[in-house]
C-alpha atoms as a PDB file:
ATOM      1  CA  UNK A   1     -22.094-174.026 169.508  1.00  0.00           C
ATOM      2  CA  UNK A   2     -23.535-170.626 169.941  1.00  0.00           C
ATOM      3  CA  UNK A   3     -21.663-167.560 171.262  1.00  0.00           C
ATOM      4  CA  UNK A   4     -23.078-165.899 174.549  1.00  0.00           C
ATOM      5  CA  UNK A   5     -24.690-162.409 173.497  1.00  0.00           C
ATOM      6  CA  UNK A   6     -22.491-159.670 173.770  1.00  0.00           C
ATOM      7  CA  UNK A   7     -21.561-157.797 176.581  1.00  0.00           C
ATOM      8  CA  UNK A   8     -23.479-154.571 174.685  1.00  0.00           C
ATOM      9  CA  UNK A   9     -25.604-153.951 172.211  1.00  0.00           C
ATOM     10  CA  UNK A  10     -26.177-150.103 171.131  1.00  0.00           C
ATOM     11  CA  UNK A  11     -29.429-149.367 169.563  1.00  0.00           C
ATOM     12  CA  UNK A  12     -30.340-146.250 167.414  1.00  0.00           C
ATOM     13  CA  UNK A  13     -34.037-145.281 166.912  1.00  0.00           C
ATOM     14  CA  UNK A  14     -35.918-143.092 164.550  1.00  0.00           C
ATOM     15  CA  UNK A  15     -38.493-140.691 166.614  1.00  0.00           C
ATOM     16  CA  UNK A  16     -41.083-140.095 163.344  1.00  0.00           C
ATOM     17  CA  UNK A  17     -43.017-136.993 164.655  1.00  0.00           C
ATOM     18  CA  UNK A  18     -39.714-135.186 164.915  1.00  0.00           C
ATOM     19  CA  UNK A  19     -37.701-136.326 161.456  1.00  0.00           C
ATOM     20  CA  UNK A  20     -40.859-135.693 159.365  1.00  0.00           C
ATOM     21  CA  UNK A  21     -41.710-132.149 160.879  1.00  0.00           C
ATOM     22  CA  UNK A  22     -37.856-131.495 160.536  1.00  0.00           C
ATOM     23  CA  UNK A  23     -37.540-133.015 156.967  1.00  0.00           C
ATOM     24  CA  UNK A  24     -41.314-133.821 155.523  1.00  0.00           C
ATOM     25  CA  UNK A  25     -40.141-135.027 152.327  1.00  0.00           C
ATOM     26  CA  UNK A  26     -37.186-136.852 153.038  1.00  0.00           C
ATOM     27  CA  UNK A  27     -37.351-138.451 156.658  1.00  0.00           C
ATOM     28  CA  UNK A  28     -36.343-142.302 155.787  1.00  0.00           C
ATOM     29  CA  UNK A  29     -32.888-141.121 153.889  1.00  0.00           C
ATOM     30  CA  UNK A  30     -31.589-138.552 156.776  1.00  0.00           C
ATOM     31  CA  UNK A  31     -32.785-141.383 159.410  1.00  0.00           C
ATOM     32  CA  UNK A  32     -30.643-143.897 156.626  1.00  0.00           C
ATOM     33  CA  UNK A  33     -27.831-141.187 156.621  1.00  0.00           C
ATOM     34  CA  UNK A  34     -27.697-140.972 160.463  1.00  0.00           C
ATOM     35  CA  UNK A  35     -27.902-143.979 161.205  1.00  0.00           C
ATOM     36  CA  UNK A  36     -24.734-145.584 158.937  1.00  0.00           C
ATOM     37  CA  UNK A  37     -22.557-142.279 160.373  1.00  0.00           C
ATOM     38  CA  UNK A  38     -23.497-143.806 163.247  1.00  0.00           C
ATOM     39  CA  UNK A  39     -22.598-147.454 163.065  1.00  0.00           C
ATOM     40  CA  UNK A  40     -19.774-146.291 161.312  1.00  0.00           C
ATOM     41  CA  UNK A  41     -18.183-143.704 163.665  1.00  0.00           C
ATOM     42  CA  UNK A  42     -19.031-146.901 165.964  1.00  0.00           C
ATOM     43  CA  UNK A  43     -16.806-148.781 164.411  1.00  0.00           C
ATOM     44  CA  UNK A  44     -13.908-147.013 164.185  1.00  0.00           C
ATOM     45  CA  UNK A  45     -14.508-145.939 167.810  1.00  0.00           C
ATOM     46  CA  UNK A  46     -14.309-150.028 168.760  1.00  0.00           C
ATOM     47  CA  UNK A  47     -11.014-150.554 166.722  1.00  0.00           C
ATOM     48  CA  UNK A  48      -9.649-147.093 168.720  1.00  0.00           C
ATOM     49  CA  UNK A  49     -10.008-148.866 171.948  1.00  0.00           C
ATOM     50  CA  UNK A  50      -9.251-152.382 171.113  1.00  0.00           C
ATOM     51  CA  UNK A  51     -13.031-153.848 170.995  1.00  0.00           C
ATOM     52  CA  UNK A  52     -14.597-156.214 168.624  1.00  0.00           C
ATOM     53  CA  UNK A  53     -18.027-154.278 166.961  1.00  0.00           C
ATOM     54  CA  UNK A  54     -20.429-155.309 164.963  1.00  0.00           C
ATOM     55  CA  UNK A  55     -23.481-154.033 163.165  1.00  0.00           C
ATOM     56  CA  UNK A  56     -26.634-156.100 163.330  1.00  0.00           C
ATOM     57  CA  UNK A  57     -29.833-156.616 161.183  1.00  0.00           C
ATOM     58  CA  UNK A  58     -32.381-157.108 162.822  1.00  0.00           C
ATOM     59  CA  UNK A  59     -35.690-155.741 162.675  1.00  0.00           C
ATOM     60  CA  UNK A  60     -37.606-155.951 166.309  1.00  0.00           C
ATOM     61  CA  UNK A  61     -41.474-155.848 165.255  1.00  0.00           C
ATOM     62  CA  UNK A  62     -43.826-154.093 167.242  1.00  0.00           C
ATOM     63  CA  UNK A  63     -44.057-155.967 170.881  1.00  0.00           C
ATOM     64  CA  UNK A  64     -40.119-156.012 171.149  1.00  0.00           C
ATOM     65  CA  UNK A  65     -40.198-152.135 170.619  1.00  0.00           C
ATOM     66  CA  UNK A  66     -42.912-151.853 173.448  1.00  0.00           C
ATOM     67  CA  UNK A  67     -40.471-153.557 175.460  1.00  0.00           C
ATOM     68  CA  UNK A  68     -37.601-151.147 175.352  1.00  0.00           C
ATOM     69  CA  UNK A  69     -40.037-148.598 175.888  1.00  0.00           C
ATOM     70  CA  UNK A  70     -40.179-147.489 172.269  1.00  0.00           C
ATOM     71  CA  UNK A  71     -44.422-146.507 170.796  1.00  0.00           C
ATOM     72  CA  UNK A  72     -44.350-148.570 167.474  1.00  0.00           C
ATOM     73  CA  UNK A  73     -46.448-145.508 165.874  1.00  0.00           C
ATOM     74  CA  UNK A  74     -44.052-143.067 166.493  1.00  0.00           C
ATOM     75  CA  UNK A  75     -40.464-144.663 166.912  1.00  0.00           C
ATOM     76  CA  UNK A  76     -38.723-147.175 164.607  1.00  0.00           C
ATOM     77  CA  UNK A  77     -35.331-149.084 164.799  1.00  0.00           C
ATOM     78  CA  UNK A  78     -32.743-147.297 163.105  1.00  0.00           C
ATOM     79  CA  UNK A  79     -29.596-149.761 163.629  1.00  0.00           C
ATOM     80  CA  UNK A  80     -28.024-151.869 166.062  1.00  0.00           C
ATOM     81  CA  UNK A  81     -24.363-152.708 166.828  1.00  0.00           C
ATOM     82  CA  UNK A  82     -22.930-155.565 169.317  1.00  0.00           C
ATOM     83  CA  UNK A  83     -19.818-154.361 170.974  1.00  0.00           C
ATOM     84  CA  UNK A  84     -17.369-156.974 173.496  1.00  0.00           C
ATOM     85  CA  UNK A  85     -14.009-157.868 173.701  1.00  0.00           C
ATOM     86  CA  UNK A  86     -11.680-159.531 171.121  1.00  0.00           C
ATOM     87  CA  UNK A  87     -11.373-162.949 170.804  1.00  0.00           C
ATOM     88  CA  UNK A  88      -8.060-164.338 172.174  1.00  0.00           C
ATOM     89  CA  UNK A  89      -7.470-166.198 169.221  1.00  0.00           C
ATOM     90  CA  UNK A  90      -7.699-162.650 167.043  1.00  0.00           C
END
């Protein structure tokens, strides 16, 4: 069987146009950098209040971003990270 999505799913983006006028030669390691301080801090953050987290893979293409509202040209998924309850049985 497959589990029900979770109750939240936090998503980080990259905005482009900013990150490369802020750091032209290195914008896909600081969005990199963010982005696992992010899941990370995440993480911890879950455990602190009891919550089950986890990170996710996934790479939405360009329709899904126009669906959250995101331009493909300029924005680009950063990471992802399901957050519910704990399972009863641990």
């Amino acid at each position: 069987a497959t589990a029900p999505p979770p109750p939240a799913l936090v998503l980080w983006r990259a905005d482009w146009p900013r990150i490369m006028t802020r750091y032209p030669g290195c914008g896909l390691p600081a969005v990199l950098w963010d982005a696992g301080a992010a899941v990370q801090t995440a993480y911890l953050l879950a455990e602190e209040r009891g919550l089950a987290g986890c990170a996710c893979a996934g790479l939405p293409r360009g329709a899904e971003l126009r669906e959250l509202g995101w331009e493909p040209e300029a924005h680009a998924f950063a990471a992802a990270f399901a957050l519910g309850l704990r399972s009863p049985s641990g």
